[in-house]
C-alpha atoms as a PDB file:
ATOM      1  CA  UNK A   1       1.344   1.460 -17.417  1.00  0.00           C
ATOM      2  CA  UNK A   2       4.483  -0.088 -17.339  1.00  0.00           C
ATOM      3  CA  UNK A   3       4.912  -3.865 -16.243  1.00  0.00           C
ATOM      4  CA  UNK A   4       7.951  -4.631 -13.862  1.00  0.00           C
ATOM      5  CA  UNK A   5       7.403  -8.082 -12.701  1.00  0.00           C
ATOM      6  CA  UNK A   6       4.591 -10.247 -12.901  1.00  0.00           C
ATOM      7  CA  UNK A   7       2.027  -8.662 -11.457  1.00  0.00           C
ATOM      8  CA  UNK A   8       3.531  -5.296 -10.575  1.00  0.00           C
ATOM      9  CA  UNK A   9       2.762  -2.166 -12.673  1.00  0.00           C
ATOM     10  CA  UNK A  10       4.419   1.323 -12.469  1.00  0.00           C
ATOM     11  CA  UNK A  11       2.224   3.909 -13.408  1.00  0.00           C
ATOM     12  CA  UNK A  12       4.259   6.742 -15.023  1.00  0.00           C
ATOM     13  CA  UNK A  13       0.994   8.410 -16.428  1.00  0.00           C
ATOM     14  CA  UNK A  14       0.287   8.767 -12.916  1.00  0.00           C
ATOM     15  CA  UNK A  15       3.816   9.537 -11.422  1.00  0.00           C
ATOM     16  CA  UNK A  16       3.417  12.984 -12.998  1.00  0.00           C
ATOM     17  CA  UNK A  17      -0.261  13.667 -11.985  1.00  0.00           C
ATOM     18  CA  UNK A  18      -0.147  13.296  -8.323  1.00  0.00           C
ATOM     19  CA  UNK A  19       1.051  17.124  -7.447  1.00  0.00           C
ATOM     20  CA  UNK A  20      -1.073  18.451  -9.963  1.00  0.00           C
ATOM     21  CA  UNK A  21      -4.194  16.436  -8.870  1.00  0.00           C
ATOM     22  CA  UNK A  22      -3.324  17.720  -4.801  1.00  0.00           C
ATOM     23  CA  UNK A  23      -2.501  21.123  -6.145  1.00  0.00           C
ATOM     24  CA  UNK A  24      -6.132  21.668  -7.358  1.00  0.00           C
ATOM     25  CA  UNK A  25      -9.710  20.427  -6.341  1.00  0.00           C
ATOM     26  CA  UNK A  26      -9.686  17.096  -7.519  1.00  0.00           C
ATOM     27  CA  UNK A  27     -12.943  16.583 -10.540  1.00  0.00           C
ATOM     28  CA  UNK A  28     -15.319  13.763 -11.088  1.00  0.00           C
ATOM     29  CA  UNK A  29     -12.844  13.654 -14.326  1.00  0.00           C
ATOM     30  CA  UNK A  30      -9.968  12.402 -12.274  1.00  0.00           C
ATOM     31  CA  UNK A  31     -11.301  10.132 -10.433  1.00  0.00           C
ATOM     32  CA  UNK A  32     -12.670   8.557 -13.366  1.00  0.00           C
ATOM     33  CA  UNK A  33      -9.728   8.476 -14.914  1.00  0.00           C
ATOM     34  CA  UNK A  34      -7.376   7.002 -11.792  1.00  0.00           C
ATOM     35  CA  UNK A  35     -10.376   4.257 -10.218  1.00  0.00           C
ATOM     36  CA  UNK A  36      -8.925   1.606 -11.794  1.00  0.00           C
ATOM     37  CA  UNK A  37      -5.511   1.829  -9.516  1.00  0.00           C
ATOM     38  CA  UNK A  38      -7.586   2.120  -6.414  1.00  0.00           C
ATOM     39  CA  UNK A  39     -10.192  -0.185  -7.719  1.00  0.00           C
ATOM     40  CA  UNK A  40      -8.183  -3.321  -9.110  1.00  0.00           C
ATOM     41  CA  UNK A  41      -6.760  -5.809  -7.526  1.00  0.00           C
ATOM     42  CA  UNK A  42      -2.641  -6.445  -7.546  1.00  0.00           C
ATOM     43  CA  UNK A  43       0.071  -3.915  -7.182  1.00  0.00           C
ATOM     44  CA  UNK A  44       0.660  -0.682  -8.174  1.00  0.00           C
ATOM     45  CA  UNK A  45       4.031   1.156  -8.074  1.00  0.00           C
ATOM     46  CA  UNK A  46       3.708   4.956  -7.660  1.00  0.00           C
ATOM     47  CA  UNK A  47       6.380   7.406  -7.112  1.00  0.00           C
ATOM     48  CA  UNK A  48       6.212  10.546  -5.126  1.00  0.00           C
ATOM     49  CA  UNK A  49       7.749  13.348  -4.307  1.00  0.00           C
ATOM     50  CA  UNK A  50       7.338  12.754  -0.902  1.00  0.00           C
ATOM     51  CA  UNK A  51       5.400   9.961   1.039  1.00  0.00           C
ATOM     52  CA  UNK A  52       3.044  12.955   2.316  1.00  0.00           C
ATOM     53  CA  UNK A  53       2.161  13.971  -0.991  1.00  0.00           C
ATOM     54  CA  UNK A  54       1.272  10.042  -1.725  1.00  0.00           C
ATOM     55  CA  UNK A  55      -0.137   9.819   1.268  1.00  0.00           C
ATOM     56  CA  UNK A  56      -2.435  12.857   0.695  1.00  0.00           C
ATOM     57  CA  UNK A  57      -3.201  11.655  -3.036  1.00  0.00           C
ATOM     58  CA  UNK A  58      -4.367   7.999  -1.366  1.00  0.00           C
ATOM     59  CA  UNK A  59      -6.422   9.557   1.548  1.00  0.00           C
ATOM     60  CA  UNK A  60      -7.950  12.049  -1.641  1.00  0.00           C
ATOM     61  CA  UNK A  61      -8.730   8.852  -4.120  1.00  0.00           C
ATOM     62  CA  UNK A  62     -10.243   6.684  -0.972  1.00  0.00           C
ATOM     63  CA  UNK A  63     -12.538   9.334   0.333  1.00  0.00           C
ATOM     64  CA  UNK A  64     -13.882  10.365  -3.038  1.00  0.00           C
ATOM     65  CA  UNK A  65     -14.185   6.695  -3.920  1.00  0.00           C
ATOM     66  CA  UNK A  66     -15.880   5.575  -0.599  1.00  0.00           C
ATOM     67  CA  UNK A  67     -15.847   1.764  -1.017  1.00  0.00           C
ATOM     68  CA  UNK A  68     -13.237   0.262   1.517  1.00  0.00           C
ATOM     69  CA  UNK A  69     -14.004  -0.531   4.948  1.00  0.00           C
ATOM     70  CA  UNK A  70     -10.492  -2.226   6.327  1.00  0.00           C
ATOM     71  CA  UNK A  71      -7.914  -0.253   5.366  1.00  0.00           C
ATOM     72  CA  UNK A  72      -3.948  -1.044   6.005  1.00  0.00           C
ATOM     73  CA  UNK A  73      -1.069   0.805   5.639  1.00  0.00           C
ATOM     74  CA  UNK A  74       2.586  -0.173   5.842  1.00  0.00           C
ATOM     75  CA  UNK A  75       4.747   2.877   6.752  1.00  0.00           C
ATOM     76  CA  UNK A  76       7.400   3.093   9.105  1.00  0.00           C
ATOM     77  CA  UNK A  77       7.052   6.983   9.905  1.00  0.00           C
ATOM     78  CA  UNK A  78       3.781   8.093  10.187  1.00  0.00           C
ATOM     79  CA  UNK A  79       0.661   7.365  12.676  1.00  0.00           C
ATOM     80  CA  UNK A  80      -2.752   6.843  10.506  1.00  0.00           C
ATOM     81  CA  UNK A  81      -5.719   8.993  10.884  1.00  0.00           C
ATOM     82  CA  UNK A  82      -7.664   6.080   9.068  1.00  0.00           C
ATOM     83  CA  UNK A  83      -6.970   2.426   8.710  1.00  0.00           C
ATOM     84  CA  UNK A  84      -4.398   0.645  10.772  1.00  0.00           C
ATOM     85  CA  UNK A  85      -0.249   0.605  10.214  1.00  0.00           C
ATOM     86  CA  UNK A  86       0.733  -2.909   9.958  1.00  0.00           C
ATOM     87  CA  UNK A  87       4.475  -1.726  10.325  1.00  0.00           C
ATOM     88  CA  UNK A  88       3.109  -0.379  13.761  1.00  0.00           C
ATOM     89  CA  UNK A  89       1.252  -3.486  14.710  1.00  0.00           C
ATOM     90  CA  UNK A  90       3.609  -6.087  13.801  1.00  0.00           C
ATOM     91  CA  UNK A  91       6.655  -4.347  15.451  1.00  0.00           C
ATOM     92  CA  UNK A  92       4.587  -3.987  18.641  1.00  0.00           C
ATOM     93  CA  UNK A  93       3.763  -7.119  18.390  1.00  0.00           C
ATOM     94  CA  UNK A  94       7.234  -8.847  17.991  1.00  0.00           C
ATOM     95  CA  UNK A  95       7.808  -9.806  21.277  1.00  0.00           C
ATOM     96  CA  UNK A  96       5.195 -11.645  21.722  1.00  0.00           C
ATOM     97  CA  UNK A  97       5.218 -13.014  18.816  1.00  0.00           C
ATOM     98  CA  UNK A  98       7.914 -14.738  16.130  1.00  0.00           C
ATOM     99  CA  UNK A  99       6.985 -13.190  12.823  1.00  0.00           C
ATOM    100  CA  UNK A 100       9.806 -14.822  10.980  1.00  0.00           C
ATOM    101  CA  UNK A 101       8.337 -17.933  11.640  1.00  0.00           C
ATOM    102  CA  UNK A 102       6.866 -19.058   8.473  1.00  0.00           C
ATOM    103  CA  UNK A 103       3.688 -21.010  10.229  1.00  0.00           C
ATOM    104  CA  UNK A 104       2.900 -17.801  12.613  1.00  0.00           C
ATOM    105  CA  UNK A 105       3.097 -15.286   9.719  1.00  0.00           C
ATOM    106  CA  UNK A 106       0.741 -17.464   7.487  1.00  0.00           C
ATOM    107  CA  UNK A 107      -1.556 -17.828  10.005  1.00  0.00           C
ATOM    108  CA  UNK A 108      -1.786 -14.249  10.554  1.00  0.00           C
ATOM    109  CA  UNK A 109      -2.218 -13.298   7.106  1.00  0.00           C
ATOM    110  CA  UNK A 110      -4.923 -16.271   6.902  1.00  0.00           C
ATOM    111  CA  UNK A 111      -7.047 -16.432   9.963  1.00  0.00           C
ATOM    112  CA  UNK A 112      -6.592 -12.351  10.493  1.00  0.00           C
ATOM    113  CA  UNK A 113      -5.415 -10.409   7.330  1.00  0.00           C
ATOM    114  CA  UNK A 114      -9.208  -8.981   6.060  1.00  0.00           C
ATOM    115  CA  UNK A 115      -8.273  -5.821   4.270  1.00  0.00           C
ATOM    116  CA  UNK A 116      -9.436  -4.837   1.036  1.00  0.00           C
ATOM    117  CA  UNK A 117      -6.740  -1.866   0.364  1.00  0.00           C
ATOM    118  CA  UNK A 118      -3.200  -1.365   1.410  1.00  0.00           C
ATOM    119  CA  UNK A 119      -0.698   0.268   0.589  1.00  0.00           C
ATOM    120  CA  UNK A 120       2.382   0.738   1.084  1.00  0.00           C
ATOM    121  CA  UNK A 121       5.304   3.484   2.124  1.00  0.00           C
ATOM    122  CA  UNK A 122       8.598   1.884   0.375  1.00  0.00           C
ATOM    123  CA  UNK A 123      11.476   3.388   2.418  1.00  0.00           C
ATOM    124  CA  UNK A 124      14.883   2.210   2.950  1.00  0.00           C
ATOM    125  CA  UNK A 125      14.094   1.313   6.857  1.00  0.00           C
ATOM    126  CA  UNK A 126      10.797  -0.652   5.429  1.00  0.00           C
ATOM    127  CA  UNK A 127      13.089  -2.124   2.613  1.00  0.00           C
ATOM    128  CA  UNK A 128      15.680  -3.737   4.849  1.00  0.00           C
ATOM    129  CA  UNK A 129      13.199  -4.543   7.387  1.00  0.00           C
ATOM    130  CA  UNK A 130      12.866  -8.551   7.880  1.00  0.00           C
ATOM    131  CA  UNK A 131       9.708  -8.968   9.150  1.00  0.00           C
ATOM    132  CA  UNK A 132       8.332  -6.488   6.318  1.00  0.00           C
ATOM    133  CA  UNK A 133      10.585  -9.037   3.566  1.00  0.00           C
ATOM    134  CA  UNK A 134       9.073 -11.752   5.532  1.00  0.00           C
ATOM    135  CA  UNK A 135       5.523 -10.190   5.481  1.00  0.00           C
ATOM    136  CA  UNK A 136       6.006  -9.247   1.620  1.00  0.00           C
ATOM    137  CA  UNK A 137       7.106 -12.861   0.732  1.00  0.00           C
ATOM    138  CA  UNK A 138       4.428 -14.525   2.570  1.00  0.00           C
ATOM    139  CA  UNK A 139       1.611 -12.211   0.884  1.00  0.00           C
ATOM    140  CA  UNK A 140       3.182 -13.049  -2.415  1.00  0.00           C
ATOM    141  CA  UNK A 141       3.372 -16.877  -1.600  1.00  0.00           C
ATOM    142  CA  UNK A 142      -0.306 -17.271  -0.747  1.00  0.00           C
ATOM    143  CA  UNK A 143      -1.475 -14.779  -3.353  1.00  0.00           C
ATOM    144  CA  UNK A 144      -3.033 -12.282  -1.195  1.00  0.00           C
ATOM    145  CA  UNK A 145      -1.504  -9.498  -3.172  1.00  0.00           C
ATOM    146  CA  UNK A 146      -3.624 -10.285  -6.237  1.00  0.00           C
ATOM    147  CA  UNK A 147      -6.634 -10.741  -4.050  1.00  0.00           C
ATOM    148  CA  UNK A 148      -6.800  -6.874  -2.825  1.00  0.00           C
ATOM    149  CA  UNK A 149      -5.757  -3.608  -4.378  1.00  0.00           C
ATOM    150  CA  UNK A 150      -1.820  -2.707  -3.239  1.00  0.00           C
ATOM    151  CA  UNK A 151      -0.385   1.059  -3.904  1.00  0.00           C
ATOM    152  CA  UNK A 152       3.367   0.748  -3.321  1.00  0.00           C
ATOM    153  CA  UNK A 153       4.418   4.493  -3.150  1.00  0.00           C
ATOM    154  CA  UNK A 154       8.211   4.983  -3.278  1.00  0.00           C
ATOM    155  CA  UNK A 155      10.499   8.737  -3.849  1.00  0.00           C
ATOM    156  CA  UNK A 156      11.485   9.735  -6.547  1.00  0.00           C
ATOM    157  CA  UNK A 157      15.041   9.910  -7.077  1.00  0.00           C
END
């Protein structure tokens, strides 16, 4: 595992696996071997081929693994079958409320933010997004991230 910034590890071992694991029935073996990036806390970088193959791969690891109960997702393409889409939320939410404003987003993330697993669909439109930079800053600032397991999928290139 490489390290990228504090706290942030890309998993190239991993990187290479996902197809192969989706390709065939994933074994006891493999999910022995991959727990730990589903089971520790902090963030893990993962690149995909595409965000439905990560997706599939997360949906595989949580199901076999069974252990979270509030599950969030940050995507800004897709509609969850399980867990909620914080994109979703907080851009329906907007009007109604000021997410750039420091105190509103810290209270959100304090009095309301009780996942134990996100992760996290790195796009361009979720990259340059404000209230996600704002959202991403905020986690970082209060140390939520380290608190909680975080996949970041991104594409390869």
């Amino acid at each position: 595992m490489e390290t990228l910034k504090k706290g942030v590890y890309q998993d190239t071992k991993l990187n290479n696996q996902c197809e192969k694991i989706l390709t065939k029935n994933i074994t006891e073996k493999d999910i022995l071997e991959y727990q730990d990036i589903f089971l520790s806390n902090g963030q893990r970088r993962i690149q995909v081929k595409s965000f439905e193959m990560g997706r599939s791969f997360i949906y595989t690891f949580l199901n076999a693994l069974n252990c979270y109960q509030n599950i969030a997702c940050f995507s800004s393409s897709i509609k969850l079958n399980r867990g909620l889409n914080l994109y979703d939320f907080l851009m329906t939410h907007s009007s109604e409320f000021n997410w750039l404003n420091d105190e509103l987003m810290e209270e959100f993330l304090l009095d309301y933010f009780n996942f134990d697993f996100i992760w996290i669909e790195e796009d361009i439109k979720l990259l340059n997004n404000v209230i996600y930079q704002k959202f991403m800053a905020k986690m970082e600032e209060l140390n939520l991230i380290g608190s909680l397991p975080v996949i970041i999928l991104s594409l390869k290139k």
